[in-house]
Protein backbone atom coordinates (compact mmCIF):
# COMPACT_ATOMS: atom_id res chain seq x y z
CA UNK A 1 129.45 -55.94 -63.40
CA UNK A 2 128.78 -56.31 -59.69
CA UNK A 3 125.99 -53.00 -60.13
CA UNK A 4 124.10 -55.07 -62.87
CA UNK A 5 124.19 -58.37 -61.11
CA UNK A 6 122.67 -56.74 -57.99
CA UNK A 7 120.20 -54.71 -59.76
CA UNK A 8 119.16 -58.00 -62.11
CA UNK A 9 118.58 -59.88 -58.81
CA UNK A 10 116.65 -57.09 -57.62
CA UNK A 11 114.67 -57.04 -60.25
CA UNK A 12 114.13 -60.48 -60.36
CA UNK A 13 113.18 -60.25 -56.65
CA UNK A 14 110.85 -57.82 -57.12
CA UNK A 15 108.99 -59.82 -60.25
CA UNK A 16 108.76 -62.98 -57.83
CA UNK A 17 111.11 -65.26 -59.30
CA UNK A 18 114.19 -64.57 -57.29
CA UNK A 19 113.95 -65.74 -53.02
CA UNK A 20 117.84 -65.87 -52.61
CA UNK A 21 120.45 -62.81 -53.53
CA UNK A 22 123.82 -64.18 -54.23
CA UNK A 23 125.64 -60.92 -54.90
CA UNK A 24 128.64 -60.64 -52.16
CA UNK A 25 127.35 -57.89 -49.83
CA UNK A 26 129.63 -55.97 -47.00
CA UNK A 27 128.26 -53.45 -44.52
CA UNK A 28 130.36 -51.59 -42.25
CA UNK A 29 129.02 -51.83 -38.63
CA UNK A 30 129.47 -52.68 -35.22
CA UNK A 31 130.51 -56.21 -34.41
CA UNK A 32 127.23 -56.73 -32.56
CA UNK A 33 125.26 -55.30 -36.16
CA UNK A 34 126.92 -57.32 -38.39
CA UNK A 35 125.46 -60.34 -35.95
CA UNK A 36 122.65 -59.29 -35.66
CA UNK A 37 122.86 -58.73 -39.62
CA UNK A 38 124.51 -62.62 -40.43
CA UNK A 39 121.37 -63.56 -38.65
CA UNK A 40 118.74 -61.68 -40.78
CA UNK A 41 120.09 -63.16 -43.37
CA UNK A 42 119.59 -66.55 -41.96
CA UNK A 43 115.81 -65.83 -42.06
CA UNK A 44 113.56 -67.89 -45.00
CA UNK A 45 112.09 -66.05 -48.04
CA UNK A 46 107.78 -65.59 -46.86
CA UNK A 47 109.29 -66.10 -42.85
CA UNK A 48 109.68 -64.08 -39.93
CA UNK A 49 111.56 -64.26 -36.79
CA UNK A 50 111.16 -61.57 -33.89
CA UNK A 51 113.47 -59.12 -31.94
CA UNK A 52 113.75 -61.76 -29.59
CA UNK A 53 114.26 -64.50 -31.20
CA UNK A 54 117.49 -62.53 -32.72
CA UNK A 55 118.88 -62.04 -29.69
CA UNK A 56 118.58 -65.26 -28.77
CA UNK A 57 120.21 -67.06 -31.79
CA UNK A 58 123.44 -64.63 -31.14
CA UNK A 59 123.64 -65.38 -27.60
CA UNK A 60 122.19 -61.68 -26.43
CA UNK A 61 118.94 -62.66 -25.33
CA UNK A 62 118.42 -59.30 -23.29
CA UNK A 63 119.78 -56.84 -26.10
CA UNK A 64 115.92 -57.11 -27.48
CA UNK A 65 116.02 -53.20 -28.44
CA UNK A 66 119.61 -53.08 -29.75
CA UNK A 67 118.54 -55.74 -32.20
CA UNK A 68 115.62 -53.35 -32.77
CA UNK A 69 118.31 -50.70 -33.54
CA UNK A 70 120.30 -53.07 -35.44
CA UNK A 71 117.36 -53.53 -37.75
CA UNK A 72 117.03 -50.07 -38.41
CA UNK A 73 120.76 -49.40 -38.84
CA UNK A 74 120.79 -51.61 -41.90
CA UNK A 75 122.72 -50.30 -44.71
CA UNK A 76 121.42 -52.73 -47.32
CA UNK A 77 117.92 -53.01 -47.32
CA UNK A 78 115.95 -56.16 -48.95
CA UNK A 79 119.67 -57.71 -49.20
CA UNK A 80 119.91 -58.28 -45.44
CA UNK A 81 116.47 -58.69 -44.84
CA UNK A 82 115.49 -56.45 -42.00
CA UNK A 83 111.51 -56.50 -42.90
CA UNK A 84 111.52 -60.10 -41.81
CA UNK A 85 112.36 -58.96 -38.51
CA UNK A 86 109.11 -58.66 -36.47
CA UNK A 87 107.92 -57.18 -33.24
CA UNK A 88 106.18 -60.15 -30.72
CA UNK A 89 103.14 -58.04 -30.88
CA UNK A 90 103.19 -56.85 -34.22
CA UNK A 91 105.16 -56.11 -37.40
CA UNK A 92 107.78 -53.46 -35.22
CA UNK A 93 109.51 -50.77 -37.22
CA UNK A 94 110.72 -50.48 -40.71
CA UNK A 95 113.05 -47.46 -42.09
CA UNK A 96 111.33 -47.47 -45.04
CA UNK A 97 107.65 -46.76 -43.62
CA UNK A 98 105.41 -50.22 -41.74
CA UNK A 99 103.01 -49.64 -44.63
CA UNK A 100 105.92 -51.24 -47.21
CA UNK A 101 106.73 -53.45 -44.41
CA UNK A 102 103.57 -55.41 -44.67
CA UNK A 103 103.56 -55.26 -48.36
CA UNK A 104 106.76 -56.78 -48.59
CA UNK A 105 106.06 -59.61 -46.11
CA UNK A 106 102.69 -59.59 -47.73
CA UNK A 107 104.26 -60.26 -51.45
CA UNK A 108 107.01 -62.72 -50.18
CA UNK A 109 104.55 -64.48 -48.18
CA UNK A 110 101.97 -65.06 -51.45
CA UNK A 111 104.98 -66.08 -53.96
């Protein structure tokens, strides 16, 4: 039941009617991750916050590049929304490629 949930609000994500998952979601990770992690998901549908502005909200303002790392270490893409996470000079890095970065962003951002 909890597949077809997740895969419904996926889909309904991806069609632009869904800006909020509500499926329970658990990723196995450091204790620094999963902050860094609770905070992604903290970040507004069509919003970004950078890098630094991560590691300021959990009280690591010089662990910049381990948030970086965090972000890539994701284990649940689009669920904990690591493409919202930007770089202060540009989009940053995105596991899945920068070019479905942007059209991610791009797509919440017009919705």
């Amino acid at each position: 039941a909890l597949t077809k949930t997740c895969a419904k609000e996926l889909e309904e994500y991806c069609s632009g009617k869904r800006e909020k998952f509500t499926v329970p979601i658990s990723a196995s990770g450091t204790a620094f991750r999963k902050s860094v992690w609770r905070e992604m998901l903290k970040i507004p549908y069509g919003e970004t916050k950078t890098y630094t502005e991560i590691a300021k909200a959990i009280q690591k303002p010089k662990a910049v590049r381990a948030v970086g790392v965090s972000c890539g270490a994701n284990p649940i893409v689009i669920l904990i929304p690591c493409h919202r996470v930007v770089g202060s000079k540009g989009l940053g890095g995105y596991n899945g490629g920068i070019q479905k970065k942007e059209w991610i962003l791009l797509r919440e951002s017009q919705v």
